[in-house]
PDB file of N, CA and C in Angstrom:
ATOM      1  N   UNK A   1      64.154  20.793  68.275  1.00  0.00           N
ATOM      2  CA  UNK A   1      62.906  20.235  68.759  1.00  0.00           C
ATOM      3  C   UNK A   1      63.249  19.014  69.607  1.00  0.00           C
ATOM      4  N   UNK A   2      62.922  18.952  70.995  1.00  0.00           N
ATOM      5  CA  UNK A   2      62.953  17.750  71.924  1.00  0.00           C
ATOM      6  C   UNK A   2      61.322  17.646  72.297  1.00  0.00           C
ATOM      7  N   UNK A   3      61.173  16.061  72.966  1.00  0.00           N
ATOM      8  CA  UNK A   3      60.077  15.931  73.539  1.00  0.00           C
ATOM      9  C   UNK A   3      60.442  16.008  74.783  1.00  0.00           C
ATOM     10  N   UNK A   4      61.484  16.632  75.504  1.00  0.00           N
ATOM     11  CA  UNK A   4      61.221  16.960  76.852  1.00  0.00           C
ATOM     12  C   UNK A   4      60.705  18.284  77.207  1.00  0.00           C
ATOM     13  N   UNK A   5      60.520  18.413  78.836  1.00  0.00           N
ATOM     14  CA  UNK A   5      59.447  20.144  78.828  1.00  0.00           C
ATOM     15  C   UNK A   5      57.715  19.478  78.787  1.00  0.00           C
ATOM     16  N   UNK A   6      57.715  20.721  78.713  1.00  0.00           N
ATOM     17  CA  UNK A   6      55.757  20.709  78.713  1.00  0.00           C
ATOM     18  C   UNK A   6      55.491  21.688  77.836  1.00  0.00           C
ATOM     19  N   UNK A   7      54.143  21.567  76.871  1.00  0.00           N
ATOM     20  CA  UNK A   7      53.799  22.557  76.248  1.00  0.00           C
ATOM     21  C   UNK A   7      51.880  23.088  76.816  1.00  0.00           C
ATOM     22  N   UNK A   8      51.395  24.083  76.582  1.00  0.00           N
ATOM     23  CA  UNK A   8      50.146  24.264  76.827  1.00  0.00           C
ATOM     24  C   UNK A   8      48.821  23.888  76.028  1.00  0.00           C
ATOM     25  N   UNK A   9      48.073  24.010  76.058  1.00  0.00           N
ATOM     26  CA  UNK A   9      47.464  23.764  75.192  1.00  0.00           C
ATOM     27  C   UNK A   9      47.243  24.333  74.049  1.00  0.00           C
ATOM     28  N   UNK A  10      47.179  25.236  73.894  1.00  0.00           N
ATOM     29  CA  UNK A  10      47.270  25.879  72.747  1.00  0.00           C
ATOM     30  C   UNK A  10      48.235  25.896  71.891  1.00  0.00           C
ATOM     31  N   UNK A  11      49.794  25.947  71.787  1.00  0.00           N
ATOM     32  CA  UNK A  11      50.174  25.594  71.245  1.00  0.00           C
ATOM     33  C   UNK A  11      50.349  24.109  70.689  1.00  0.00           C
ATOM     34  N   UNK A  12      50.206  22.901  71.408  1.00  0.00           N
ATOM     35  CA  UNK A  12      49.616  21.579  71.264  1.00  0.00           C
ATOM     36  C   UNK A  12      48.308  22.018  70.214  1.00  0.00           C
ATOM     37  N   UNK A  13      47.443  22.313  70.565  1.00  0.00           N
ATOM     38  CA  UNK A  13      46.323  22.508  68.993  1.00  0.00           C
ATOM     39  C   UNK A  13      47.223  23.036  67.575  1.00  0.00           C
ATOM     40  N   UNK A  14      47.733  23.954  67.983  1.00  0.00           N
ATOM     41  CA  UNK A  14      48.373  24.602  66.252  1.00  0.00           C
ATOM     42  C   UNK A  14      49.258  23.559  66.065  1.00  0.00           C
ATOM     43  N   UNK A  15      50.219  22.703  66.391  1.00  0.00           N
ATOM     44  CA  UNK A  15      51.057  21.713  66.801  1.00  0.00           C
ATOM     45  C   UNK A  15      50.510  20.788  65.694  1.00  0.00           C
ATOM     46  N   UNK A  16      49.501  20.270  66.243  1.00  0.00           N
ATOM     47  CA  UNK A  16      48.444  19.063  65.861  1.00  0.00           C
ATOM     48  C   UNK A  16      48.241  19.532  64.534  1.00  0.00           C
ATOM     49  N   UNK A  17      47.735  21.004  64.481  1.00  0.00           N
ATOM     50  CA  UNK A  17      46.530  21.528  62.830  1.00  0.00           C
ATOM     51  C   UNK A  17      47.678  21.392  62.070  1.00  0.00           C
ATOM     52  N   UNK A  18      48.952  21.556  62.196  1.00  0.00           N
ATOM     53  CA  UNK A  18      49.931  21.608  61.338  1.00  0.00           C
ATOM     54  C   UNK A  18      50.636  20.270  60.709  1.00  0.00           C
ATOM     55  N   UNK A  19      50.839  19.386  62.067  1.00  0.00           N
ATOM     56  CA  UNK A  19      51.057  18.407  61.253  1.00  0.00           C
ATOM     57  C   UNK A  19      50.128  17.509  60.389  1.00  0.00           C
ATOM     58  N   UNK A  20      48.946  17.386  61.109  1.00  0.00           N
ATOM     59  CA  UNK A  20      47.952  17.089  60.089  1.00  0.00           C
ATOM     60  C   UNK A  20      47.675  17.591  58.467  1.00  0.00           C
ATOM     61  N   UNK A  21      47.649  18.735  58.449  1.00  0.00           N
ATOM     62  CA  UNK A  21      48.124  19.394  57.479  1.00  0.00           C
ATOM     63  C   UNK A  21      49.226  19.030  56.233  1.00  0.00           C
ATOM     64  N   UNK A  22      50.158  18.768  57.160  1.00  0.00           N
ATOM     65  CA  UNK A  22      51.412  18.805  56.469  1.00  0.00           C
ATOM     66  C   UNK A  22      51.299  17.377  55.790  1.00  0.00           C
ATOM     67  N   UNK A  23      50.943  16.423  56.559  1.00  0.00           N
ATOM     68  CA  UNK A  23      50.901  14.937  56.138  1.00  0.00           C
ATOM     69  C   UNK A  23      50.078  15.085  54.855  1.00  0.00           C
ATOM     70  N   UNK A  24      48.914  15.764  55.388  1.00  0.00           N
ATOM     71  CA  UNK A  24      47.688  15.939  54.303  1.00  0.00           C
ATOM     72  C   UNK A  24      48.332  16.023  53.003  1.00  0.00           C
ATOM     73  N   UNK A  25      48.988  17.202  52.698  1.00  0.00           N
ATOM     74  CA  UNK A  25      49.730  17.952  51.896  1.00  0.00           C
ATOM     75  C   UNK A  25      50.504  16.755  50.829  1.00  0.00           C
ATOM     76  N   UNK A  26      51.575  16.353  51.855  1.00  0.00           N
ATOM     77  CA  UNK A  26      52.311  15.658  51.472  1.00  0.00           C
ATOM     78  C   UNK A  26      51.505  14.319  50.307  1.00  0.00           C
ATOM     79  N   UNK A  27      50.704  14.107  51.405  1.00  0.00           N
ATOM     80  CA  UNK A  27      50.216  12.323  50.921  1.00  0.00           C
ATOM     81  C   UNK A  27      49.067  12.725  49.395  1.00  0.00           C
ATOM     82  N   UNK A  28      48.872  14.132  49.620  1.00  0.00           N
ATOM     83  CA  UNK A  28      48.064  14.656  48.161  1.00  0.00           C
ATOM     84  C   UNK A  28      48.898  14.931  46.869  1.00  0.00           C
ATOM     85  N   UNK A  29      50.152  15.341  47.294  1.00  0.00           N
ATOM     86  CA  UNK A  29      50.959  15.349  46.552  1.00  0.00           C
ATOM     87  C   UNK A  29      51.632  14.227  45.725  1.00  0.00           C
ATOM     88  N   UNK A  30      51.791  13.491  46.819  1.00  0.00           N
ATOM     89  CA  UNK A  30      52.663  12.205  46.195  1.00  0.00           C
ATOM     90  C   UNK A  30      51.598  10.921  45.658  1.00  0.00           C
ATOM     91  N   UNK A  31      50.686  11.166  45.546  1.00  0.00           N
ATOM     92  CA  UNK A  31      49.702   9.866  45.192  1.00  0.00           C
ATOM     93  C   UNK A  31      50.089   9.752  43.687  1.00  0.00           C
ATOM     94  N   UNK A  32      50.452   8.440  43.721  1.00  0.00           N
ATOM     95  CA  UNK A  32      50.475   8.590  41.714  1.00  0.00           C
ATOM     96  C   UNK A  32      51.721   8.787  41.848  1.00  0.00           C
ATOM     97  N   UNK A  33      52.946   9.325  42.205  1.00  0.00           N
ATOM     98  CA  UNK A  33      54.295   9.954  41.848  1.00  0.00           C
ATOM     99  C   UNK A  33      55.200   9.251  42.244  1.00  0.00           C
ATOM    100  N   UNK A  34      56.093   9.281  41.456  1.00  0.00           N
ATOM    101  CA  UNK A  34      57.489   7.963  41.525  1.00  0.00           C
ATOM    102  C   UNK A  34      58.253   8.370  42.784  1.00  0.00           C
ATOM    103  N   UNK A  35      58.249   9.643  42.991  1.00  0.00           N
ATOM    104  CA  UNK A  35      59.310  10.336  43.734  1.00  0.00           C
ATOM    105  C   UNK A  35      58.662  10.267  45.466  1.00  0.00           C
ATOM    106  N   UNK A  36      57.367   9.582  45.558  1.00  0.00           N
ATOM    107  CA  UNK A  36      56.449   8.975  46.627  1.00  0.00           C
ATOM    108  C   UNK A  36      57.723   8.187  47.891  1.00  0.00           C
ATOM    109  N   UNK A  37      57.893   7.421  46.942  1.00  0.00           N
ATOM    110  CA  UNK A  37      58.621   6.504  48.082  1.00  0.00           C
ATOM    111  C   UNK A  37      59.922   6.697  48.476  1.00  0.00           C
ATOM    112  N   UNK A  38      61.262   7.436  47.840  1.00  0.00           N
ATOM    113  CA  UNK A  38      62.205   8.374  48.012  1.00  0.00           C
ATOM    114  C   UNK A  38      61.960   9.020  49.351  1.00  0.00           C
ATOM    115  N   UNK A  39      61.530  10.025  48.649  1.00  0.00           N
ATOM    116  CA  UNK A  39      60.983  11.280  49.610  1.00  0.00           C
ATOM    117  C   UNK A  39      60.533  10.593  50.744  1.00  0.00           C
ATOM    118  N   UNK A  40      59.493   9.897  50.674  1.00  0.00           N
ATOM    119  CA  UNK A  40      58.548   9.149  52.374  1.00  0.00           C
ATOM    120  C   UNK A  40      59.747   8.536  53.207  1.00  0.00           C
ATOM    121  N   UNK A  41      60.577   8.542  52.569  1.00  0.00           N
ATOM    122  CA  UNK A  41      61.889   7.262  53.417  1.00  0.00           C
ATOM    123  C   UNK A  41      62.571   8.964  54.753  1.00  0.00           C
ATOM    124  N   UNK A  42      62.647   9.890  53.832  1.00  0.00           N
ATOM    125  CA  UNK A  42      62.792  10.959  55.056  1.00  0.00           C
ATOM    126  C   UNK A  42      61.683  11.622  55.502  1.00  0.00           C
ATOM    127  N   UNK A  43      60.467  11.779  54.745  1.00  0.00           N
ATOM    128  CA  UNK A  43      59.428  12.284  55.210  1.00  0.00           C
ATOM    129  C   UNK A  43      59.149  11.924  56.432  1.00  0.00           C
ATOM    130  N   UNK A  44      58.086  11.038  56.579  1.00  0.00           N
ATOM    131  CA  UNK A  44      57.941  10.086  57.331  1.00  0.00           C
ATOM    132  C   UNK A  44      58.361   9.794  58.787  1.00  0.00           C
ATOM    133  N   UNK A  45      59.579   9.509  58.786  1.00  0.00           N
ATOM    134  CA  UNK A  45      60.325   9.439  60.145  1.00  0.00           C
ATOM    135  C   UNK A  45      60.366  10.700  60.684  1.00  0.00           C
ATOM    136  N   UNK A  46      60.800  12.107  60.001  1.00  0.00           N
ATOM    137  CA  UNK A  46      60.748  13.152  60.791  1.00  0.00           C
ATOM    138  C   UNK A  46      59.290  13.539  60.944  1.00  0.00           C
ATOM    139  N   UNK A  47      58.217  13.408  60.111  1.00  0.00           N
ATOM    140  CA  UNK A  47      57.202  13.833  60.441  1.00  0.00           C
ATOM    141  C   UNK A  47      56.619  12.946  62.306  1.00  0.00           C
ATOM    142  N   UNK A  48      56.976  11.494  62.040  1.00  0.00           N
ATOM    143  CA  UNK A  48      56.787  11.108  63.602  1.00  0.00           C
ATOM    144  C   UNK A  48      57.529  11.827  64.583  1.00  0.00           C
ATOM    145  N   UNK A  49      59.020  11.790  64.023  1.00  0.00           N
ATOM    146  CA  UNK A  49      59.269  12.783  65.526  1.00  0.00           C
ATOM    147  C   UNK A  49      58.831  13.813  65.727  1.00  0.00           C
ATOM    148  N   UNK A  50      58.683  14.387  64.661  1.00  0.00           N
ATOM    149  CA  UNK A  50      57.962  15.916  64.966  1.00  0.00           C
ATOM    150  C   UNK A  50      56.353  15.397  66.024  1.00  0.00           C
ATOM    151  N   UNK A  51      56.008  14.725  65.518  1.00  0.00           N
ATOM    152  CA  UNK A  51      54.758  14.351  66.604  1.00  0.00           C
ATOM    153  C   UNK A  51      54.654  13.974  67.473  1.00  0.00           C
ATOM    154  N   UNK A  52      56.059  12.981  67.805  1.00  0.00           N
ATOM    155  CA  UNK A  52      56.230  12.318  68.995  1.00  0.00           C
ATOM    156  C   UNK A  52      56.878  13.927  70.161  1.00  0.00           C
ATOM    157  N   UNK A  53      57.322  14.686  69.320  1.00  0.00           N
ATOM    158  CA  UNK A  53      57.511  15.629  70.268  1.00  0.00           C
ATOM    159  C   UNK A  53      56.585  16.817  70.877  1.00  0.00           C
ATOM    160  N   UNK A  54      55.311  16.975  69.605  1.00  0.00           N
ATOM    161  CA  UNK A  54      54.532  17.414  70.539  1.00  0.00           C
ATOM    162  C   UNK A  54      53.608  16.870  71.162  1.00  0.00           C
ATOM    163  N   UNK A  55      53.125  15.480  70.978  1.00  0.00           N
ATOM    164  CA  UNK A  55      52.274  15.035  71.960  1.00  0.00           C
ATOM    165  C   UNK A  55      53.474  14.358  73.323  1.00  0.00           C
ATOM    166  N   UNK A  56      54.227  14.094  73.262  1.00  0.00           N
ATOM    167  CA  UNK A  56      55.223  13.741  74.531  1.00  0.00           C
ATOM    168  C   UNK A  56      54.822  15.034  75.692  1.00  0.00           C
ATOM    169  N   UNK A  57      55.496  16.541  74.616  1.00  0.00           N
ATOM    170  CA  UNK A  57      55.111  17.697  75.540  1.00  0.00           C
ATOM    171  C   UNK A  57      53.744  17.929  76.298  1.00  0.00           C
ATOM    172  N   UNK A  58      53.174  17.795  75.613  1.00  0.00           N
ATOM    173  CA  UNK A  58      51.572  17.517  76.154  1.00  0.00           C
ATOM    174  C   UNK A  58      51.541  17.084  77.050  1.00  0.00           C
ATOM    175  N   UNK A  59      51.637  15.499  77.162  1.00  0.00           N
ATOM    176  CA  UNK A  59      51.388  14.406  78.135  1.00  0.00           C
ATOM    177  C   UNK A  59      52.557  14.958  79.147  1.00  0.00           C
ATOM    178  N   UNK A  60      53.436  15.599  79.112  1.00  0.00           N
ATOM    179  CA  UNK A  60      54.128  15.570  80.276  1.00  0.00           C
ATOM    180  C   UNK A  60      53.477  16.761  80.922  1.00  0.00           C
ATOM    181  N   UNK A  61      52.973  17.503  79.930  1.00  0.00           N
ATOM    182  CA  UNK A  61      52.399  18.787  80.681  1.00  0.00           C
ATOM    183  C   UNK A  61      51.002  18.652  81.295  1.00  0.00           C
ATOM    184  N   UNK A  62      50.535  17.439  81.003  1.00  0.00           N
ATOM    185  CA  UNK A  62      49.225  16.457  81.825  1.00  0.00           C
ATOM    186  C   UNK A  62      49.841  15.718  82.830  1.00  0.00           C
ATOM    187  N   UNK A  63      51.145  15.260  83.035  1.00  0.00           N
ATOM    188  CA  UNK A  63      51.633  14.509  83.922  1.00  0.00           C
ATOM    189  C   UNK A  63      51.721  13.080  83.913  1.00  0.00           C
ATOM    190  N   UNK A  64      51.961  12.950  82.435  1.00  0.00           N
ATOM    191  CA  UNK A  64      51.805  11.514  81.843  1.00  0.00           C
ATOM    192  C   UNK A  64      53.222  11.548  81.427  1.00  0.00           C
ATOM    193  N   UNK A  65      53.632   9.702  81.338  1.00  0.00           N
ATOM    194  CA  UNK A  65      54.463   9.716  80.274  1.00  0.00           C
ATOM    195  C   UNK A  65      54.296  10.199  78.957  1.00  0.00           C
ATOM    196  N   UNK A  66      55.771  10.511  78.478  1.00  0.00           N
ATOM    197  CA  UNK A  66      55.656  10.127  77.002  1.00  0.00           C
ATOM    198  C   UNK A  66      55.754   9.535  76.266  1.00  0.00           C
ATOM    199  N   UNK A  67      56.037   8.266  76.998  1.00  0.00           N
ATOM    200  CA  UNK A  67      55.560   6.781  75.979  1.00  0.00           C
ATOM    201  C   UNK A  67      54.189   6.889  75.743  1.00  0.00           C
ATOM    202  N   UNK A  68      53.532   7.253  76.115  1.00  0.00           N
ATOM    203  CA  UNK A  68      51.964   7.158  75.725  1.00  0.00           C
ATOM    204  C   UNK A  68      51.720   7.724  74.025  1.00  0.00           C
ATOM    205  N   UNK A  69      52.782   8.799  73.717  1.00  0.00           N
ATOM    206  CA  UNK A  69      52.547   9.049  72.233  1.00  0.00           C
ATOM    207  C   UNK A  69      52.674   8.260  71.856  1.00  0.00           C
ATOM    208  N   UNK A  70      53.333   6.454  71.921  1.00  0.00           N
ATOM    209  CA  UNK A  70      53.190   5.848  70.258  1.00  0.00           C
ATOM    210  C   UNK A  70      51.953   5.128  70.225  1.00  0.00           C
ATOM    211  N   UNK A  71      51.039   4.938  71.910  1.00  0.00           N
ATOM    212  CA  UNK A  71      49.812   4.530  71.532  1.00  0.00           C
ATOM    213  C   UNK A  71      48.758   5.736  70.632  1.00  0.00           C
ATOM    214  N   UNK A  72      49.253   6.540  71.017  1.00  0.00           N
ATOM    215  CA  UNK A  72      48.559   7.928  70.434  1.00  0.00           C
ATOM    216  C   UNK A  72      48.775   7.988  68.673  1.00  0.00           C
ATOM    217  N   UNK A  73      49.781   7.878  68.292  1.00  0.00           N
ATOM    218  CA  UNK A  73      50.362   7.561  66.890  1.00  0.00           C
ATOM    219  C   UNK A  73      49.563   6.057  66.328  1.00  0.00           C
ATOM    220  N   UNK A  74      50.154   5.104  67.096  1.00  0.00           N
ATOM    221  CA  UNK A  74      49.076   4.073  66.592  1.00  0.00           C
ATOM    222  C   UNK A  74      47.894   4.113  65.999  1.00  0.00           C
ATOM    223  N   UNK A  75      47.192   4.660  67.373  1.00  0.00           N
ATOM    224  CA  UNK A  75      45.867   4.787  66.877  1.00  0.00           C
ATOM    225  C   UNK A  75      45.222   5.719  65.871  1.00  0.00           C
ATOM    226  N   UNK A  76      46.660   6.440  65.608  1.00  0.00           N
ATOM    227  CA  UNK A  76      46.281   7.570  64.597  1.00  0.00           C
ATOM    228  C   UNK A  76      46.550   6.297  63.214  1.00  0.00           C
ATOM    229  N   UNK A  77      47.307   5.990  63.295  1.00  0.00           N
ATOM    230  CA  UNK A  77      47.601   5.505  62.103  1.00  0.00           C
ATOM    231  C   UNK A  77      46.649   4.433  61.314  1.00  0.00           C
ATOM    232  N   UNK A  78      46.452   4.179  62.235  1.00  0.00           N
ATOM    233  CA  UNK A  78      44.768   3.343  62.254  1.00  0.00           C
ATOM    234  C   UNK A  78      43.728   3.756  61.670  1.00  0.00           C
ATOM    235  N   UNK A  79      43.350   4.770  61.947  1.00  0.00           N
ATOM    236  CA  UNK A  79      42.168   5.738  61.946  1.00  0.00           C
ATOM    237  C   UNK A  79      42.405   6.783  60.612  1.00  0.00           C
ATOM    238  N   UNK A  80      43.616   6.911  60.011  1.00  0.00           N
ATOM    239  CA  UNK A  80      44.165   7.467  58.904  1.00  0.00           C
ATOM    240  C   UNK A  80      43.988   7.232  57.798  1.00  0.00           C
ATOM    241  N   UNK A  81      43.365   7.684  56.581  1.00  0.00           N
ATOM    242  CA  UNK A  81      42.436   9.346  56.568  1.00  0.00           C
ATOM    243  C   UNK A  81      41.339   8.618  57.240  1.00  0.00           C
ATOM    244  N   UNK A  82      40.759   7.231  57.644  1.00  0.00           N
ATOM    245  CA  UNK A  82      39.819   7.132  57.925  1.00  0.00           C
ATOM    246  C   UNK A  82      39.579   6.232  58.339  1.00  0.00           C
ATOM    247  N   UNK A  83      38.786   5.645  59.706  1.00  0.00           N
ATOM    248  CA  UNK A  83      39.159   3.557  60.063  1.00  0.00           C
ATOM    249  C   UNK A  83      37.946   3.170  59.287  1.00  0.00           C
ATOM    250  N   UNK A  84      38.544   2.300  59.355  1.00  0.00           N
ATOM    251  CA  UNK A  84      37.979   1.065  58.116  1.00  0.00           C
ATOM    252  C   UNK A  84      38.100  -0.147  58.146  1.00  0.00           C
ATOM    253  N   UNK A  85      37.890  -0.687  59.731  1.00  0.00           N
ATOM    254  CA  UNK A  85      38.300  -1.370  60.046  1.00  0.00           C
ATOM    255  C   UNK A  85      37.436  -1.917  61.891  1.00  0.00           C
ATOM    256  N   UNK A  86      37.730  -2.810  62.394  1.00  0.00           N
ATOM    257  CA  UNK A  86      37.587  -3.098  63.956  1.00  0.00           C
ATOM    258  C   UNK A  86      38.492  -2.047  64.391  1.00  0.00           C
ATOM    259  N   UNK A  87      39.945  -2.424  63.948  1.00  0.00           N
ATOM    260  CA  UNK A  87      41.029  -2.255  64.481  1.00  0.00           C
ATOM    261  C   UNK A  87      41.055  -0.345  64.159  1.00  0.00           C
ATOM    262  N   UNK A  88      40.688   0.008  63.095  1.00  0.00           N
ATOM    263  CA  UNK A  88      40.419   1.505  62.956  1.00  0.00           C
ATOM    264  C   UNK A  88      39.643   2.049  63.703  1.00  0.00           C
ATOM    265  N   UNK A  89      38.358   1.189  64.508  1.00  0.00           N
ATOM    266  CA  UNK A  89      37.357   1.872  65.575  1.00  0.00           C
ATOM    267  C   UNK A  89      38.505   1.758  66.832  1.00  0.00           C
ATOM    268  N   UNK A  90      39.161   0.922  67.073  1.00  0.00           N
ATOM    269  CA  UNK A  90      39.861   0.792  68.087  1.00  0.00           C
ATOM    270  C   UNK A  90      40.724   1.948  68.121  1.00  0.00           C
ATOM    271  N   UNK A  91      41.124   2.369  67.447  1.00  0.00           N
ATOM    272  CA  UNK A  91      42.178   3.475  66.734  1.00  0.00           C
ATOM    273  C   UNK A  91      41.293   4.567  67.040  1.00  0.00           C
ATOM    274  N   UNK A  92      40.488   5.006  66.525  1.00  0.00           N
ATOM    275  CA  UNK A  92      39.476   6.248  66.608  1.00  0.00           C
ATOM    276  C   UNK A  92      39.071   6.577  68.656  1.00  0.00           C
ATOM    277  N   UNK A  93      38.840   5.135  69.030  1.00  0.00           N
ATOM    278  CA  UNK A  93      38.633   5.706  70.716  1.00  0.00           C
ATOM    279  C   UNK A  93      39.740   5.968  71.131  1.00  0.00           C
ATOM    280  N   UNK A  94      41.628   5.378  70.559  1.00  0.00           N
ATOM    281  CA  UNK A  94      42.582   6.072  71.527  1.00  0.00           C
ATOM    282  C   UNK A  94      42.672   7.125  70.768  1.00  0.00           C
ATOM    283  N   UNK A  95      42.781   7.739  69.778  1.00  0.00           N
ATOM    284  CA  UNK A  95      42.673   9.418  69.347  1.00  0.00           C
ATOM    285  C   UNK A  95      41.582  10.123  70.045  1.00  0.00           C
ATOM    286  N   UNK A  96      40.353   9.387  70.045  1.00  0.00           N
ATOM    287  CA  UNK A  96      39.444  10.457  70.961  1.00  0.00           C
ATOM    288  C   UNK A  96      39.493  10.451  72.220  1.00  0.00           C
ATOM    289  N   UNK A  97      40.237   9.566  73.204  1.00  0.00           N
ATOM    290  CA  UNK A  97      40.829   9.896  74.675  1.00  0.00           C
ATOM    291  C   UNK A  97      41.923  10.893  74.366  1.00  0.00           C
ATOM    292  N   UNK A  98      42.699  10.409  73.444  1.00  0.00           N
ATOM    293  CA  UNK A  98      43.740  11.841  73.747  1.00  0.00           C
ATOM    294  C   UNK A  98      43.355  13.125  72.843  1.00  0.00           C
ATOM    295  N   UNK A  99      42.303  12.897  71.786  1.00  0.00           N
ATOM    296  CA  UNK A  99      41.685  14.682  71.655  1.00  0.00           C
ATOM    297  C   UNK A  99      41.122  15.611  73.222  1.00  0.00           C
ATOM    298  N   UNK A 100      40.646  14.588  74.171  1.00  0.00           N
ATOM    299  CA  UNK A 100      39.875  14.986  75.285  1.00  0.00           C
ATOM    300  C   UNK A 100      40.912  14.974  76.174  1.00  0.00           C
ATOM    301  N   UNK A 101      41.690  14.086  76.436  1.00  0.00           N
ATOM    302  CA  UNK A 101      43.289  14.619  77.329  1.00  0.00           C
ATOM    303  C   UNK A 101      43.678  15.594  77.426  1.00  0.00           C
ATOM    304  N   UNK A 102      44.481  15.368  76.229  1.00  0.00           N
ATOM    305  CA  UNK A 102      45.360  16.935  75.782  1.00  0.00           C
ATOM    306  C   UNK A 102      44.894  17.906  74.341  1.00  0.00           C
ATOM    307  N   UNK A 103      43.874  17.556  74.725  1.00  0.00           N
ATOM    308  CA  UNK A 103      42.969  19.055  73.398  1.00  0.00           C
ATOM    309  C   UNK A 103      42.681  19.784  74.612  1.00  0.00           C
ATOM    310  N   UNK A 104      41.320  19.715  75.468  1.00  0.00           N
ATOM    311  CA  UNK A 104      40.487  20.115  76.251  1.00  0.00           C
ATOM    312  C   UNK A 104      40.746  20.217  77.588  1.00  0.00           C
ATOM    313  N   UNK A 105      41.483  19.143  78.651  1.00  0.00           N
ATOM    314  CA  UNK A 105      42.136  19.384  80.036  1.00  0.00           C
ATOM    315  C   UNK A 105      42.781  19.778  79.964  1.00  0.00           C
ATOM    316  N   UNK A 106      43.258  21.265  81.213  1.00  0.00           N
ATOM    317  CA  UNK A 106      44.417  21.693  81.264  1.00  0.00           C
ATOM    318  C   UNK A 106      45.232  20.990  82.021  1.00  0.00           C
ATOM    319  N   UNK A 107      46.586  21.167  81.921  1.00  0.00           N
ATOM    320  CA  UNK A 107      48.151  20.843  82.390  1.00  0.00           C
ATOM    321  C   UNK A 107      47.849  20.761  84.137  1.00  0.00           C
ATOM    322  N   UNK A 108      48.758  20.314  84.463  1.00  0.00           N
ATOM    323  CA  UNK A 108      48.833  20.065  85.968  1.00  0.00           C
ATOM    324  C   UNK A 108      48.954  21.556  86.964  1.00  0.00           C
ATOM    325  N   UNK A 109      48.658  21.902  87.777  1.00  0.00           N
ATOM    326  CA  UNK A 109      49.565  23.102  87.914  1.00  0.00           C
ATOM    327  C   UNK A 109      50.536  23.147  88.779  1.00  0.00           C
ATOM    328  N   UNK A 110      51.552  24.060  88.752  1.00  0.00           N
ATOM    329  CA  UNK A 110      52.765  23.910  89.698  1.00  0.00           C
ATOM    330  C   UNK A 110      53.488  22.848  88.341  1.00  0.00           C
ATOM    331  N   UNK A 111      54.992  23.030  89.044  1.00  0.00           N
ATOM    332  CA  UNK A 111      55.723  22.184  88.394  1.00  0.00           C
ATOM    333  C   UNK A 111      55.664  20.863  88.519  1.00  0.00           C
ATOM    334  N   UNK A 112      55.825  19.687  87.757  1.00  0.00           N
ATOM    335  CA  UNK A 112      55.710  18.432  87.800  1.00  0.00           C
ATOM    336  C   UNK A 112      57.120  17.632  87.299  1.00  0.00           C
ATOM    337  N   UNK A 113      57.499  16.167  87.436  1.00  0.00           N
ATOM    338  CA  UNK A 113      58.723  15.860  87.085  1.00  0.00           C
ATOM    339  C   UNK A 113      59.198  16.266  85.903  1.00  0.00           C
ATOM    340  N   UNK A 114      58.431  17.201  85.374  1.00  0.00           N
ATOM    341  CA  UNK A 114      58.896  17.532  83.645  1.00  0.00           C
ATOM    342  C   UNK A 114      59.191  19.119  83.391  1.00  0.00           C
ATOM    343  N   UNK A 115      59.184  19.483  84.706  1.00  0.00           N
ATOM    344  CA  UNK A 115      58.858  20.751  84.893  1.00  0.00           C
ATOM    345  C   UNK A 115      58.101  21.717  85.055  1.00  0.00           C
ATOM    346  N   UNK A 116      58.911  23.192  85.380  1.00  0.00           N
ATOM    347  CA  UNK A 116      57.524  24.049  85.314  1.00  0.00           C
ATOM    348  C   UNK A 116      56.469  24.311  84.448  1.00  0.00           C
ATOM    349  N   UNK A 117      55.342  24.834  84.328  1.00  0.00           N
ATOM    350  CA  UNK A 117      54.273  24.752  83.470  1.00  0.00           C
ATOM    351  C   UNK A 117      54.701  26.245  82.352  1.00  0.00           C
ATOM    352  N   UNK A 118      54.058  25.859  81.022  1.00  0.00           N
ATOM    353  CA  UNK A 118      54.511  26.792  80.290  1.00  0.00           C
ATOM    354  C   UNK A 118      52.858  27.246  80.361  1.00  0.00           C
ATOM    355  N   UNK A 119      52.691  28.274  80.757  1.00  0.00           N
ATOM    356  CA  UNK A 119      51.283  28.996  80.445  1.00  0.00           C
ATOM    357  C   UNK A 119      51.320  29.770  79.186  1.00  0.00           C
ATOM    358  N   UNK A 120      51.032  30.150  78.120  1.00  0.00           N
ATOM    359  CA  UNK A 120      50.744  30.952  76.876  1.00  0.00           C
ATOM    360  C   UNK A 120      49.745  31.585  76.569  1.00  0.00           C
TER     361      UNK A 120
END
C-alpha cells in the first residue's frame, strides 16, 4: 500500500466504509481492556497510514496534494465518534468539504502529475 497513484471514487468509498469500520471495531473492543494500550501502540499508526493512503490517492486523483490528508485526519479526529466541541464543529466542516471533494466530484480527467486516471 503507497499513497502515490490515484484512486476513483468508488473504491475511495469502500476505502473509507472500511476503515471506519475497522476503527469502530477496534475501539468497541478494547474499551475497558488492559490489552487497549499495547495493541493501539501498533494499531493506530498503521490504521493512519492506511488512511493517509487512501485519502492521499483521492486527492491526487482530484489534483490536490496529499498533504491535505492530515488536515482531513485532523478534522476527523476531532469530530470522532462525535464533536463536542468548537474545535469538533471546526472538525466536522473539514470532513464535510472532503466528504463533498472526494465522496461526490469526480477525478480530473486525462492524466495529471500523479498520473493516469484509474476509472473502475
Amino acid at each position: 500500500m503507497s499513497p502515490k497513484g490515484r484512486i476513483d471514487r468508488r473504491p475511495f468509498i469502500v476505502g473509507v466504509i472500511v476503515l471506519v469500520a475497522v476503527l469502530a471495531l477496534f475501539q468497541w473492543l478494547a474499551v475497558g481492556e488492559w490489552w487497549h494500550v499495547p495493541v493501539g501502540w501498533v494499531f493506530y499508526p498503521a490504521w493512519v497510514y492506511a488512511a493517509v493512503c487512501v485519502l492521499a490517492k483521492r486527492l491526487h486523483d482530484r489534483g490536490r496534494s496529499g498533504w491535505w490528508a492530515a488536515a482531513i485526519l485532523i478534522g476527523f479526529n476531532f469530530t470522532w465518534p462525535y464533536p463536542d466541541s468548537l474545535i469538533g464543529a471546526a472538525g466536522l466542516l473539514i470532513v464535510l468539504w472532503a466528504t463533498i471533494e472526494l465522496g461526490w466530484m469526480k477525478g480530473e480527467d486525462g492524466a495529471n502529475r500523479h498520473g493516469p486516471p484509474l476509472n473502475v
